[in-house]
Structures are given as C-alpha cells and as structure tokens.
PDB file of N, CA and C in Angstrom:
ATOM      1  N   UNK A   1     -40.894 -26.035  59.689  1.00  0.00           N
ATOM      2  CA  UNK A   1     -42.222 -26.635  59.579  1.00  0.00           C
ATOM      3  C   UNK A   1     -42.098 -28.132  59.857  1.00  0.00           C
ATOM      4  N   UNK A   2     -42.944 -28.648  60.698  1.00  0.00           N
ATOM      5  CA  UNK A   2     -42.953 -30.065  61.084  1.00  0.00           C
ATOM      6  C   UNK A   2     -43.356 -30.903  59.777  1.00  0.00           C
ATOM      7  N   UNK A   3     -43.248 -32.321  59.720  1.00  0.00           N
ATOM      8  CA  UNK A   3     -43.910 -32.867  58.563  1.00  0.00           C
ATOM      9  C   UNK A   3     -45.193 -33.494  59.038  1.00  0.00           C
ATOM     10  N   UNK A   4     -46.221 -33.988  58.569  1.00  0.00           N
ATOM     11  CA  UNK A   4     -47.320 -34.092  59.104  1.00  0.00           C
ATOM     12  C   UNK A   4     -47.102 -35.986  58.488  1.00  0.00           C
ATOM     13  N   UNK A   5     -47.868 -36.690  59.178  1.00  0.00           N
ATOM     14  CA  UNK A   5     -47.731 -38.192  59.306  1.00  0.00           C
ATOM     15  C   UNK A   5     -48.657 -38.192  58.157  1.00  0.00           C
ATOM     16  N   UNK A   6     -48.857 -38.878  57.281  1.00  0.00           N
ATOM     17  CA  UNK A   6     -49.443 -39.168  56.412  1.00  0.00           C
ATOM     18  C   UNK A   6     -50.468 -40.702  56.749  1.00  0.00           C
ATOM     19  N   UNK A   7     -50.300 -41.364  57.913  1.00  0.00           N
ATOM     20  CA  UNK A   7     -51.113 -42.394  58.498  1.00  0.00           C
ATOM     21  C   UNK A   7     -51.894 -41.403  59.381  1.00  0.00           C
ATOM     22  N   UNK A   8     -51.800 -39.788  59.839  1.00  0.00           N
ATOM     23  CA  UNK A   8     -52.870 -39.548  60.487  1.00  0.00           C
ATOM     24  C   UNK A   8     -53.774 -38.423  59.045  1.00  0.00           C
ATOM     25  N   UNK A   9     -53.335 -38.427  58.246  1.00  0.00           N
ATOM     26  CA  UNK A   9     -53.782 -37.275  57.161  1.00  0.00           C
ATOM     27  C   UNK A   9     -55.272 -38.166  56.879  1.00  0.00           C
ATOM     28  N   UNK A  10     -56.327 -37.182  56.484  1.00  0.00           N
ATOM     29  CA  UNK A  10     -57.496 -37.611  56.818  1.00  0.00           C
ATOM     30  C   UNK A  10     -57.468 -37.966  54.963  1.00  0.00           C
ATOM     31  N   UNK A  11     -58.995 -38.937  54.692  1.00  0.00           N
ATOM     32  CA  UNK A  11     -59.411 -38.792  53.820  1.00  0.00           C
ATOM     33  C   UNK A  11     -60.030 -37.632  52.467  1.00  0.00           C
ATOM     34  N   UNK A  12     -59.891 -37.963  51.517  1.00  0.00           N
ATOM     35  CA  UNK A  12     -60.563 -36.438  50.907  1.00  0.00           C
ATOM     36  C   UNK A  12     -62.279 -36.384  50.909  1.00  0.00           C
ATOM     37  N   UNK A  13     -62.545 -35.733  50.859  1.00  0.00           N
ATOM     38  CA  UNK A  13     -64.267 -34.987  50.935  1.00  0.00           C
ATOM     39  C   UNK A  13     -64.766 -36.176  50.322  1.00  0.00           C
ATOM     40  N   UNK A  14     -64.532 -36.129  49.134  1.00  0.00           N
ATOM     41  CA  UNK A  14     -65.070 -37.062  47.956  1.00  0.00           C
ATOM     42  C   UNK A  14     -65.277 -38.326  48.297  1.00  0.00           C
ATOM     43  N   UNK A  15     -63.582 -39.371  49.120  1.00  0.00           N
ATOM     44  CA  UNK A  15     -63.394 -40.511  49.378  1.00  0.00           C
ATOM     45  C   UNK A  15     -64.692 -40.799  50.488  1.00  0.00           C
ATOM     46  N   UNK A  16     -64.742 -39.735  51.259  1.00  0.00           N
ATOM     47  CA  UNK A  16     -65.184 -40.005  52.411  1.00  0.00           C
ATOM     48  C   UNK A  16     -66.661 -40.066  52.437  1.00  0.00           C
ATOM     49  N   UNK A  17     -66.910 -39.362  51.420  1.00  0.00           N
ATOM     50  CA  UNK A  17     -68.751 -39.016  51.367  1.00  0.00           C
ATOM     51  C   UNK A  17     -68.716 -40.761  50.402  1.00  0.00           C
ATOM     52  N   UNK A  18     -67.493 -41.175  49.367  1.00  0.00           N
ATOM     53  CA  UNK A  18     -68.581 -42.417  48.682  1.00  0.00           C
ATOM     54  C   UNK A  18     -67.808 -43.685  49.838  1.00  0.00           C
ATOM     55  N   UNK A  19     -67.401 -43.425  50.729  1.00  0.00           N
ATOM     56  CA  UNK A  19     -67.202 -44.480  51.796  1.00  0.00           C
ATOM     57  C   UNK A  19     -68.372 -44.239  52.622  1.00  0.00           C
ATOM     58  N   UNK A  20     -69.043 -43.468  52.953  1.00  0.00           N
ATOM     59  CA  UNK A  20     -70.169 -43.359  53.805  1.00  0.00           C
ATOM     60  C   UNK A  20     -71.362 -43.873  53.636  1.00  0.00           C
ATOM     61  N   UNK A  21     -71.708 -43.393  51.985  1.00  0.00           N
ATOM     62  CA  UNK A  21     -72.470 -43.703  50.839  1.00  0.00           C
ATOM     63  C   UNK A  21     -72.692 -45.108  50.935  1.00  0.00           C
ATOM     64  N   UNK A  22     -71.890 -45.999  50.856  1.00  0.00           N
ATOM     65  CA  UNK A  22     -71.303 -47.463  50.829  1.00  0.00           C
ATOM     66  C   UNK A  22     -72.138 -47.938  51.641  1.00  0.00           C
ATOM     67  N   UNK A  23     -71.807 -47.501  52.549  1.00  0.00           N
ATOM     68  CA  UNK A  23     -71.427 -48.439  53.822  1.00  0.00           C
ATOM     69  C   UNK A  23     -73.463 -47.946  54.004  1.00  0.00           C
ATOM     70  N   UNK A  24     -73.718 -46.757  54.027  1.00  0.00           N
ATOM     71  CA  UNK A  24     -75.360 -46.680  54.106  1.00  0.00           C
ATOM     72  C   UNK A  24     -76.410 -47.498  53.268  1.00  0.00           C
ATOM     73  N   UNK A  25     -75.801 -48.156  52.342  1.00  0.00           N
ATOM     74  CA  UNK A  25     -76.374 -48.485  50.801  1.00  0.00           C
ATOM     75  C   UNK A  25     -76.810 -49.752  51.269  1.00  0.00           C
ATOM     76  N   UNK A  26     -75.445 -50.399  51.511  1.00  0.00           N
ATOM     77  CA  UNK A  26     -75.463 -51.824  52.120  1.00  0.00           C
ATOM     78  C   UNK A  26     -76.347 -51.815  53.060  1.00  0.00           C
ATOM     79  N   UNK A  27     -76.429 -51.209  54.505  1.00  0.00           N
ATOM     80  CA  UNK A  27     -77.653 -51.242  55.434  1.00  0.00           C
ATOM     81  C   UNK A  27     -78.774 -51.303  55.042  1.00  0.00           C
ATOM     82  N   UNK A  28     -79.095 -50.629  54.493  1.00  0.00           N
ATOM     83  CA  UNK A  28     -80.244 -50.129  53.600  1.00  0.00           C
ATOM     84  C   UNK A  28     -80.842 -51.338  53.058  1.00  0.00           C
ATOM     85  N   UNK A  29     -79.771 -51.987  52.067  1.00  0.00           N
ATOM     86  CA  UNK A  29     -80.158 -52.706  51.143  1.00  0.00           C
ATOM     87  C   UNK A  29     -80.215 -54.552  52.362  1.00  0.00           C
ATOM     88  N   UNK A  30     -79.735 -54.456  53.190  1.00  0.00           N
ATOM     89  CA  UNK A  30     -79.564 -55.620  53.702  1.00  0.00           C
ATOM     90  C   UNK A  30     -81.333 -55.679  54.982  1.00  0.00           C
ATOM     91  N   UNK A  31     -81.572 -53.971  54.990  1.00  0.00           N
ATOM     92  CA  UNK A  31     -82.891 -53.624  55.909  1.00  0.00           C
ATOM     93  C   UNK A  31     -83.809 -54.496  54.696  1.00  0.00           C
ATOM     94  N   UNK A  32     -83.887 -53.872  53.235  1.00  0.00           N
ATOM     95  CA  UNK A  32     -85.194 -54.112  52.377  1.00  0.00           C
ATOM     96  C   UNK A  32     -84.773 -55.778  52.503  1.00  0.00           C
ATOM     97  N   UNK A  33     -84.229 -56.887  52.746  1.00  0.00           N
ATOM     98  CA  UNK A  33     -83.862 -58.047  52.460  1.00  0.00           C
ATOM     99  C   UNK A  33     -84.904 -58.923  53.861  1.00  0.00           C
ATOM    100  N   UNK A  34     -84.405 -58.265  55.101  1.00  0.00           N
ATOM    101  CA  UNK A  34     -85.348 -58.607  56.397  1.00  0.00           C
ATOM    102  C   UNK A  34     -86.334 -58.097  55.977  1.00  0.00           C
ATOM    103  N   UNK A  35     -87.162 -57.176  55.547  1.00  0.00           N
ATOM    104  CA  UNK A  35     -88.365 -57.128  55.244  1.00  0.00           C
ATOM    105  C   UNK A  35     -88.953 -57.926  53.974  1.00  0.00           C
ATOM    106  N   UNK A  36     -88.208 -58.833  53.217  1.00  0.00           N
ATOM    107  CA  UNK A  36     -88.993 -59.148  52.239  1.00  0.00           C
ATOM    108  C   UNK A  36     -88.913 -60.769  52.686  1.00  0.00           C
ATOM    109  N   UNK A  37     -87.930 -60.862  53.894  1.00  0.00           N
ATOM    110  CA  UNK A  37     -87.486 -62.010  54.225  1.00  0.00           C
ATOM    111  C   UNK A  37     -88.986 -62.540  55.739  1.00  0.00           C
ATOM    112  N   UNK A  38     -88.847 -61.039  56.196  1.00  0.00           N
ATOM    113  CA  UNK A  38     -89.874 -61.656  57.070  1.00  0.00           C
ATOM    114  C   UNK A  38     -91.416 -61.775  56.084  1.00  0.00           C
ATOM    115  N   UNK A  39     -91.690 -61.023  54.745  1.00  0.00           N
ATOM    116  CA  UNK A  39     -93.126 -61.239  54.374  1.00  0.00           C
ATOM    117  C   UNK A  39     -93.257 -62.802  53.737  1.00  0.00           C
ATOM    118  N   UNK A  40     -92.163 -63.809  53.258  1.00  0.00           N
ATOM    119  CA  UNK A  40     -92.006 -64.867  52.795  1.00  0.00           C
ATOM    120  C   UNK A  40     -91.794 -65.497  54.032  1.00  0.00           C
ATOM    121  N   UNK A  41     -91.410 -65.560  55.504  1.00  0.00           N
ATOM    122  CA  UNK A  41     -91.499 -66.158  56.192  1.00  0.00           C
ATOM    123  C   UNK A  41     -92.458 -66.479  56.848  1.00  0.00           C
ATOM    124  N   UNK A  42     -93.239 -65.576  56.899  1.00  0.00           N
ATOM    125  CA  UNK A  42     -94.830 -64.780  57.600  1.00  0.00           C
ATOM    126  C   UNK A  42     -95.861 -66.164  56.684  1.00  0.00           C
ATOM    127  N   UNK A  43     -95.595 -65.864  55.682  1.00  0.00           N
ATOM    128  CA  UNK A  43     -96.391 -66.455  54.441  1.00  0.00           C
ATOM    129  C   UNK A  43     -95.952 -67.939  54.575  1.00  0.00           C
ATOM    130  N   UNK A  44     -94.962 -68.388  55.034  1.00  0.00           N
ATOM    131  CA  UNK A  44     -94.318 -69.845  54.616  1.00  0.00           C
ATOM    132  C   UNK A  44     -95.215 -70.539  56.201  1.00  0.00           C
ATOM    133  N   UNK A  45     -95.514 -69.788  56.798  1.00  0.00           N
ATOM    134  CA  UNK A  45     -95.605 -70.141  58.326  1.00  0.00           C
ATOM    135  C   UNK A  45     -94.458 -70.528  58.925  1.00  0.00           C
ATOM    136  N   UNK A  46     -93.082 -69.713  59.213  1.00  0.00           N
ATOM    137  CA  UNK A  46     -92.398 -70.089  60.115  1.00  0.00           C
ATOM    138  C   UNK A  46     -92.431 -68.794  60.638  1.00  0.00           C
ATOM    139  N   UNK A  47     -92.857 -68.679  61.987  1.00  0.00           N
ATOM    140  CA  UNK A  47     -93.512 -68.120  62.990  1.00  0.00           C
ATOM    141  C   UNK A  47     -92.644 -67.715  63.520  1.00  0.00           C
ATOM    142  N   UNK A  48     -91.559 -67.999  64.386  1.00  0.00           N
ATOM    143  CA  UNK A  48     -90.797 -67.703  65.181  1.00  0.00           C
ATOM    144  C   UNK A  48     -89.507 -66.834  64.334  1.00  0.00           C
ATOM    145  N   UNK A  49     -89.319 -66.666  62.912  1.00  0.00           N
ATOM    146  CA  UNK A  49     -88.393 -66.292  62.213  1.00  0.00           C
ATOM    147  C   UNK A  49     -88.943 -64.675  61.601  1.00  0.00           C
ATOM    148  N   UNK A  50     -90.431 -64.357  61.625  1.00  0.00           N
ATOM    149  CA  UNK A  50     -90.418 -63.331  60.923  1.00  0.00           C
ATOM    150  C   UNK A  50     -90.554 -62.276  61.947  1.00  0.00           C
ATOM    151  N   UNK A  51     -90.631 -62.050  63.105  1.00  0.00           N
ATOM    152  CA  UNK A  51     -90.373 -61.092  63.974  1.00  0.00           C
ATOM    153  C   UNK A  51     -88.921 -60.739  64.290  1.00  0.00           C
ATOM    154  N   UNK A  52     -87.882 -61.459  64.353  1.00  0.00           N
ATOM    155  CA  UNK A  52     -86.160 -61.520  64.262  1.00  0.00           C
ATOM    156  C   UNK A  52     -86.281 -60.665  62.971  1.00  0.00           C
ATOM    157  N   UNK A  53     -86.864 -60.862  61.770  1.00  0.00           N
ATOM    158  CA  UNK A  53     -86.748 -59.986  60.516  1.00  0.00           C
ATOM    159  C   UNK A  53     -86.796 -58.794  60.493  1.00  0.00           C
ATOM    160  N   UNK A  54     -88.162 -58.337  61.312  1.00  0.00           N
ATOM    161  CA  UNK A  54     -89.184 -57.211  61.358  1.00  0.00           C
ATOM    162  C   UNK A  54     -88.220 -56.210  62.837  1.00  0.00           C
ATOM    163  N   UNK A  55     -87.839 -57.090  63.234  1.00  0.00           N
ATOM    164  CA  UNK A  55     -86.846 -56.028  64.253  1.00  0.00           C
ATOM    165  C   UNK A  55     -85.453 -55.501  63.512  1.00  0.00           C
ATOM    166  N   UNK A  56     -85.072 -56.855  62.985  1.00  0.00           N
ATOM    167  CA  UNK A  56     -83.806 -56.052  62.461  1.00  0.00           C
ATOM    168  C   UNK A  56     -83.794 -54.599  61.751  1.00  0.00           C
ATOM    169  N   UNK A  57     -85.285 -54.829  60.628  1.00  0.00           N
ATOM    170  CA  UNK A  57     -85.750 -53.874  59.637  1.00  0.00           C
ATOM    171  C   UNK A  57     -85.825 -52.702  60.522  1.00  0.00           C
ATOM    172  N   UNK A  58     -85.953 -52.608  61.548  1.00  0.00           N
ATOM    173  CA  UNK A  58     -86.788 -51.627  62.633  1.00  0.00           C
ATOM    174  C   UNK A  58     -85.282 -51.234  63.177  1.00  0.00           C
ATOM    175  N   UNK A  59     -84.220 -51.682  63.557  1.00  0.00           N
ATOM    176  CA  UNK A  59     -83.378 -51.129  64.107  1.00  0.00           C
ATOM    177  C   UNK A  59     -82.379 -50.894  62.808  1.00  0.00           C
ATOM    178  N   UNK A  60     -82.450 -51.373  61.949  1.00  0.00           N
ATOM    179  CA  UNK A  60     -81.318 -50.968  60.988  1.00  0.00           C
ATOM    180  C   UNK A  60     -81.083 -49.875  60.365  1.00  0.00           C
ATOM    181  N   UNK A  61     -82.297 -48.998  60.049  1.00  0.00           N
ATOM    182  CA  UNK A  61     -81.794 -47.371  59.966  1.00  0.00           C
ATOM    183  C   UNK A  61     -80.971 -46.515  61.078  1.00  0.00           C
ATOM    184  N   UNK A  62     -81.309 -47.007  62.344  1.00  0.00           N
ATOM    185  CA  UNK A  62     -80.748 -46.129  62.867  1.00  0.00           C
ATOM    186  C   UNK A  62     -78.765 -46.490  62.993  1.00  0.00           C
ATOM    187  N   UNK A  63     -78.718 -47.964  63.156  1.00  0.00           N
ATOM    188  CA  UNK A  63     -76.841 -48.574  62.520  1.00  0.00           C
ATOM    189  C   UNK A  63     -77.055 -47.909  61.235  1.00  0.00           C
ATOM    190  N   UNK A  64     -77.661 -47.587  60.380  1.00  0.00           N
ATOM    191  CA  UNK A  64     -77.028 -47.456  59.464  1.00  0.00           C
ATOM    192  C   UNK A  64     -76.659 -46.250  59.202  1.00  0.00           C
ATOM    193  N   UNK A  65     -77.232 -45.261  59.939  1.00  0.00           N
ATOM    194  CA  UNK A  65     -76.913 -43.647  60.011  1.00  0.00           C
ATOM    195  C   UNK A  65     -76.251 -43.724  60.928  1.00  0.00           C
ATOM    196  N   UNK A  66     -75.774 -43.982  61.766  1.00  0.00           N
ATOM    197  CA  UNK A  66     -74.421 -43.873  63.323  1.00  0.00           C
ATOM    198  C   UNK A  66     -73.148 -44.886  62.231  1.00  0.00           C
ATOM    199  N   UNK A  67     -73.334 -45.718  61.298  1.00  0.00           N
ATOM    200  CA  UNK A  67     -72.383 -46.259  60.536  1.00  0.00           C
ATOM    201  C   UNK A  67     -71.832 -45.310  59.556  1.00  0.00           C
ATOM    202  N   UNK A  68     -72.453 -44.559  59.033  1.00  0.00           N
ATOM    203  CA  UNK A  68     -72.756 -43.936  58.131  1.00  0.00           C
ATOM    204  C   UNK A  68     -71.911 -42.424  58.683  1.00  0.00           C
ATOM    205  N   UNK A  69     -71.838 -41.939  59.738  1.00  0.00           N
ATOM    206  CA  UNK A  69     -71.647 -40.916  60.311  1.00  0.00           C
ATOM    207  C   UNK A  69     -70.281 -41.155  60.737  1.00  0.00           C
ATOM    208  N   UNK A  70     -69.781 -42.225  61.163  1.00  0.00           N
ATOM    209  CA  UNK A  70     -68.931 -42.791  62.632  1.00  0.00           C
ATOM    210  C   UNK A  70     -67.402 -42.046  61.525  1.00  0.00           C
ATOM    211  N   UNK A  71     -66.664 -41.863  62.197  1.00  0.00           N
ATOM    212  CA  UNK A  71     -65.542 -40.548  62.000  1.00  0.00           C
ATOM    213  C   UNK A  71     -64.325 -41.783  61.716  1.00  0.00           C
ATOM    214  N   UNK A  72     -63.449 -40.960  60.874  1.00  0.00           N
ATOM    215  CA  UNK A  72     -62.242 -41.851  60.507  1.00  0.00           C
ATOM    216  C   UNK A  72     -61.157 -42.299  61.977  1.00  0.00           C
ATOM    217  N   UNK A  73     -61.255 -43.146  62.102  1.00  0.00           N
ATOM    218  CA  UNK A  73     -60.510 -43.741  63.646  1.00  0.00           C
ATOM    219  C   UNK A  73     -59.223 -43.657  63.646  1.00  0.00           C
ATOM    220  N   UNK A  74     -58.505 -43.214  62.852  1.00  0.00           N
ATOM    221  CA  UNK A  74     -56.815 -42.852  63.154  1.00  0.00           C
ATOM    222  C   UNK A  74     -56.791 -42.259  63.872  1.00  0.00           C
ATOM    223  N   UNK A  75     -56.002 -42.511  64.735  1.00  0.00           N
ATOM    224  CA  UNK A  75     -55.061 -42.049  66.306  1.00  0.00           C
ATOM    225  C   UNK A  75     -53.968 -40.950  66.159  1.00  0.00           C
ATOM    226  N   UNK A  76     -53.940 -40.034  66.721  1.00  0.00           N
ATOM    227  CA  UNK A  76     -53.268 -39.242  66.514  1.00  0.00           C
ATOM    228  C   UNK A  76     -51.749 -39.162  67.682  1.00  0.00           C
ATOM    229  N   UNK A  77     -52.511 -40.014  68.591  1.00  0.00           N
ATOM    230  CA  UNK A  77     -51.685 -40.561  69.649  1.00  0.00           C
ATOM    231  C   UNK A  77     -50.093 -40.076  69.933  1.00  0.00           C
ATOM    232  N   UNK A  78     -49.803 -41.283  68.850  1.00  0.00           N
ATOM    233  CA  UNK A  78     -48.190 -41.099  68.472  1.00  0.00           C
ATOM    234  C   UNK A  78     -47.561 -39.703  68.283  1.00  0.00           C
ATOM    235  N   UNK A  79     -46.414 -39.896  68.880  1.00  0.00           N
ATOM    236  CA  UNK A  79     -45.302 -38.543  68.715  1.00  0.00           C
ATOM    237  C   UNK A  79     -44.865 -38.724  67.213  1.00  0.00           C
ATOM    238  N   UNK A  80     -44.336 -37.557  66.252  1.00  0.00           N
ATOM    239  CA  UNK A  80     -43.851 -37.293  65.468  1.00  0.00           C
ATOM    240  C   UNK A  80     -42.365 -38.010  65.722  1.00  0.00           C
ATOM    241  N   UNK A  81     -41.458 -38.406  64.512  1.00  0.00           N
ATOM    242  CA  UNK A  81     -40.128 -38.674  64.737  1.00  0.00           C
ATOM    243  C   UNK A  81     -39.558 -37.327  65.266  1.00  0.00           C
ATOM    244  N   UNK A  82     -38.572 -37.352  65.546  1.00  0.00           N
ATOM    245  CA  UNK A  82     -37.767 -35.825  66.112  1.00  0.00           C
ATOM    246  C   UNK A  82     -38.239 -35.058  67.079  1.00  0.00           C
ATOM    247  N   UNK A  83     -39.481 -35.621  67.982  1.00  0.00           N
ATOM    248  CA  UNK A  83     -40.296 -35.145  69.367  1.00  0.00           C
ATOM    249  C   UNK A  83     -40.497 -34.219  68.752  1.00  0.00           C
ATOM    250  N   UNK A  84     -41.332 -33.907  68.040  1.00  0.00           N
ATOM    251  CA  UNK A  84     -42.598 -33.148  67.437  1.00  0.00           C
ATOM    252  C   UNK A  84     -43.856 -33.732  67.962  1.00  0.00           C
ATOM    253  N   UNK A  85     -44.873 -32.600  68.547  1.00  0.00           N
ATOM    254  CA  UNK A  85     -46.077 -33.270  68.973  1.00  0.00           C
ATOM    255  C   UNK A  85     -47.354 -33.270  67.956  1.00  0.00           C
ATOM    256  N   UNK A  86     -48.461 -34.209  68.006  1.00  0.00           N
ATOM    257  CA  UNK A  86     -48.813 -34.355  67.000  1.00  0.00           C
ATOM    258  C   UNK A  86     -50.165 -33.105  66.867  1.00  0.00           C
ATOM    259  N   UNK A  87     -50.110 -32.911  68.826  1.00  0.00           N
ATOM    260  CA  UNK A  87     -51.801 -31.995  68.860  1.00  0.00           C
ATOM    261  C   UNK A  87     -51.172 -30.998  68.698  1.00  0.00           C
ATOM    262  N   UNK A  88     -49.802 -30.222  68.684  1.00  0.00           N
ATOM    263  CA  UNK A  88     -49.337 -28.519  68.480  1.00  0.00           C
ATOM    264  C   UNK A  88     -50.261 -28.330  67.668  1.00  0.00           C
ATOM    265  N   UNK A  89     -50.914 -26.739  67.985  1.00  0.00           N
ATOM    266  CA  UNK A  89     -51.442 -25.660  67.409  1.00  0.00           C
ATOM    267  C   UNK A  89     -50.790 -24.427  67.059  1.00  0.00           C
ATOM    268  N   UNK A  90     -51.008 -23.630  66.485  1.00  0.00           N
ATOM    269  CA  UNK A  90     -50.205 -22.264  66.624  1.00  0.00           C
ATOM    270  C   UNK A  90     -50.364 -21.585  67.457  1.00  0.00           C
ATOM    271  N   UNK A  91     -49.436 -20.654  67.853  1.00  0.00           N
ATOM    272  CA  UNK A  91     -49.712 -19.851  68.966  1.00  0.00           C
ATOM    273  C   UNK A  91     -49.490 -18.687  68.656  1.00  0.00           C
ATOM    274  N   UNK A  92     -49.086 -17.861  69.527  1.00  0.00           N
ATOM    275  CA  UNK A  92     -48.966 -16.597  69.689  1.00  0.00           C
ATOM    276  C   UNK A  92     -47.233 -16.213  69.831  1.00  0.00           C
ATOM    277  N   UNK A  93     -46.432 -16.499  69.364  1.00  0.00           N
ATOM    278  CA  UNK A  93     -45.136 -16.634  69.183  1.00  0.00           C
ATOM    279  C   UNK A  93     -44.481 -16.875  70.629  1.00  0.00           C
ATOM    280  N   UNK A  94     -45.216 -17.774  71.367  1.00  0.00           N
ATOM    281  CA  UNK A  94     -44.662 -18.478  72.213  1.00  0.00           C
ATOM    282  C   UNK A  94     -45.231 -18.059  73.736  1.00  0.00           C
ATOM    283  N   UNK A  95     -46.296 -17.391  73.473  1.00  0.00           N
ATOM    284  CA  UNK A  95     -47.345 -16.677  74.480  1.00  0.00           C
ATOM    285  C   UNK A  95     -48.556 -17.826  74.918  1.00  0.00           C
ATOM    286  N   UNK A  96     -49.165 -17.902  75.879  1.00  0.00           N
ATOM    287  CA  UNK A  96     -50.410 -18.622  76.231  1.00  0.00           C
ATOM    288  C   UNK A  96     -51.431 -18.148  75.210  1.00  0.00           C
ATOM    289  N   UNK A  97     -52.267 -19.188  74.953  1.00  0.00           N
ATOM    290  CA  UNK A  97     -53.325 -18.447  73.846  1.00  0.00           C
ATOM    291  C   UNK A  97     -54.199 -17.754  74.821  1.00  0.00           C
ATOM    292  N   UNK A  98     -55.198 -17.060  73.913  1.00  0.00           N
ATOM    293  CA  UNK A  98     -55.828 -15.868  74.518  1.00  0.00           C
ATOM    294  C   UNK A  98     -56.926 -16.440  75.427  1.00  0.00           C
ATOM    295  N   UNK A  99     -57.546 -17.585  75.649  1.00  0.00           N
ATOM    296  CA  UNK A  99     -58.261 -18.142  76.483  1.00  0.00           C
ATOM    297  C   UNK A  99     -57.943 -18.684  77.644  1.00  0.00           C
ATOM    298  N   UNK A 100     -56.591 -18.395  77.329  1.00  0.00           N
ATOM    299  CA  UNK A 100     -55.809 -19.354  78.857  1.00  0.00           C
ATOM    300  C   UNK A 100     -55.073 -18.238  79.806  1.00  0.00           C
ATOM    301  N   UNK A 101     -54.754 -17.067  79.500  1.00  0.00           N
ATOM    302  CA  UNK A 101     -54.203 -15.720  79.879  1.00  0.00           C
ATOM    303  C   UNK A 101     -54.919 -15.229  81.707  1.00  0.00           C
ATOM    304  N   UNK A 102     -54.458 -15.555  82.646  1.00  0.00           N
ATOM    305  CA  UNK A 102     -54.855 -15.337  83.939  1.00  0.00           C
ATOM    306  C   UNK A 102     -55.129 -13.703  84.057  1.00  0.00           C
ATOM    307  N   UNK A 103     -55.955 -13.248  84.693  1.00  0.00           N
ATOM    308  CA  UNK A 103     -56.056 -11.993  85.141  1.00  0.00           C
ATOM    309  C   UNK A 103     -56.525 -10.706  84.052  1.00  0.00           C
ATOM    310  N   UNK A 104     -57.191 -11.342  82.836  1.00  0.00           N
ATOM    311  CA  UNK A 104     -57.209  -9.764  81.899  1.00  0.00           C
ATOM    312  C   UNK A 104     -58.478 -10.375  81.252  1.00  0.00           C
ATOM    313  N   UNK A 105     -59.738 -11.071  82.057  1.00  0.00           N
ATOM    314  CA  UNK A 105     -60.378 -11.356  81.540  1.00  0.00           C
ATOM    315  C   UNK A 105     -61.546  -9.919  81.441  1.00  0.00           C
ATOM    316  N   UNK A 106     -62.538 -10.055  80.724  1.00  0.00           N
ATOM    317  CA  UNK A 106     -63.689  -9.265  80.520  1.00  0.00           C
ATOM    318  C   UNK A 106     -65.189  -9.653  81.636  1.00  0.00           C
TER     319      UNK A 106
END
C-alpha cells in the first residue's frame, strides 16, 4: 500500500463547511456595511461615493458564494517519494479499466 501525502489529504467535512461558513459571513457582513455606508453617504451628500457602495452591495453575493464554494487548492501534482504516482486508481489487477478496453464495446 502506497502512503498517501498528508499535504494533499483534504480537509474534514466539518473544517471545511465552518471555513466556508467564514469566509461567507464576512462577505455578507462587509455587503450590509456598503449598504449602510452608501445610505449615510447618500444622506451626507457625497455623491460620487454612494454608487461605488451600492455596486459593491450588488456584486458581493455573488464573490461571496463562488468564495464560499471555491475547492481546497492543493496540488496533487507532485510524485510520491519512491515513484509512486499520486493520480493511481485501482484497477483490474493490471488490466485496462473497463472504459478503455478496444473492440468489446456494446
């Protein structure tokens, strides 16, 4: 049995849902800030500052769900020590898998 890299071993369920959580909270919370930022700017009369607000508010749900979503970025790249590869799958005890098999299709 190969050993598996522990820099490509993924996060657990748990870690990963309150890292997501996080990171949505903050958007969220930084969206309600441009909106309360453009109604005090609106109100102060600086004109040119509360539309920059009102857009951010407007595009920040959607960063904050593609942030929120975006997949753990470890590379799997690298070879194992001892030329072990890192994408091996199992096979068929040393047979082509069944999708790759020339001539016995249906």
């Amino acid at each position: 049995m190969d050993a598996i890299r522990i820099t490509t071993a993924g996060s657990s369920p748990q870690d990963d849902l309150a890292r997501r959580q996080k990171k949505y909270v903050i958007a969220m919370t930084i969206r309600t800030l441009c909106f309360i930022g453009a109604a005090i700017s609106g109100a102060a009369g600086i004109h040119w500052l509360w539309p920059i607000l009102i857009a951010g508010a407007i595009i920040l749900p959607y960063v904050a769900v593609v942030m929120a979503n975006a997949g753990d970025s470890r590379a799997t790249s690298l070879p194992l020590t001892g030329g072990g590869d890192a994408q091996r799958q199992l096979g068929q005890g040393g047979h082509e898998p069944q999708g790759e098999q020339g001539g016995h299709g249906a």
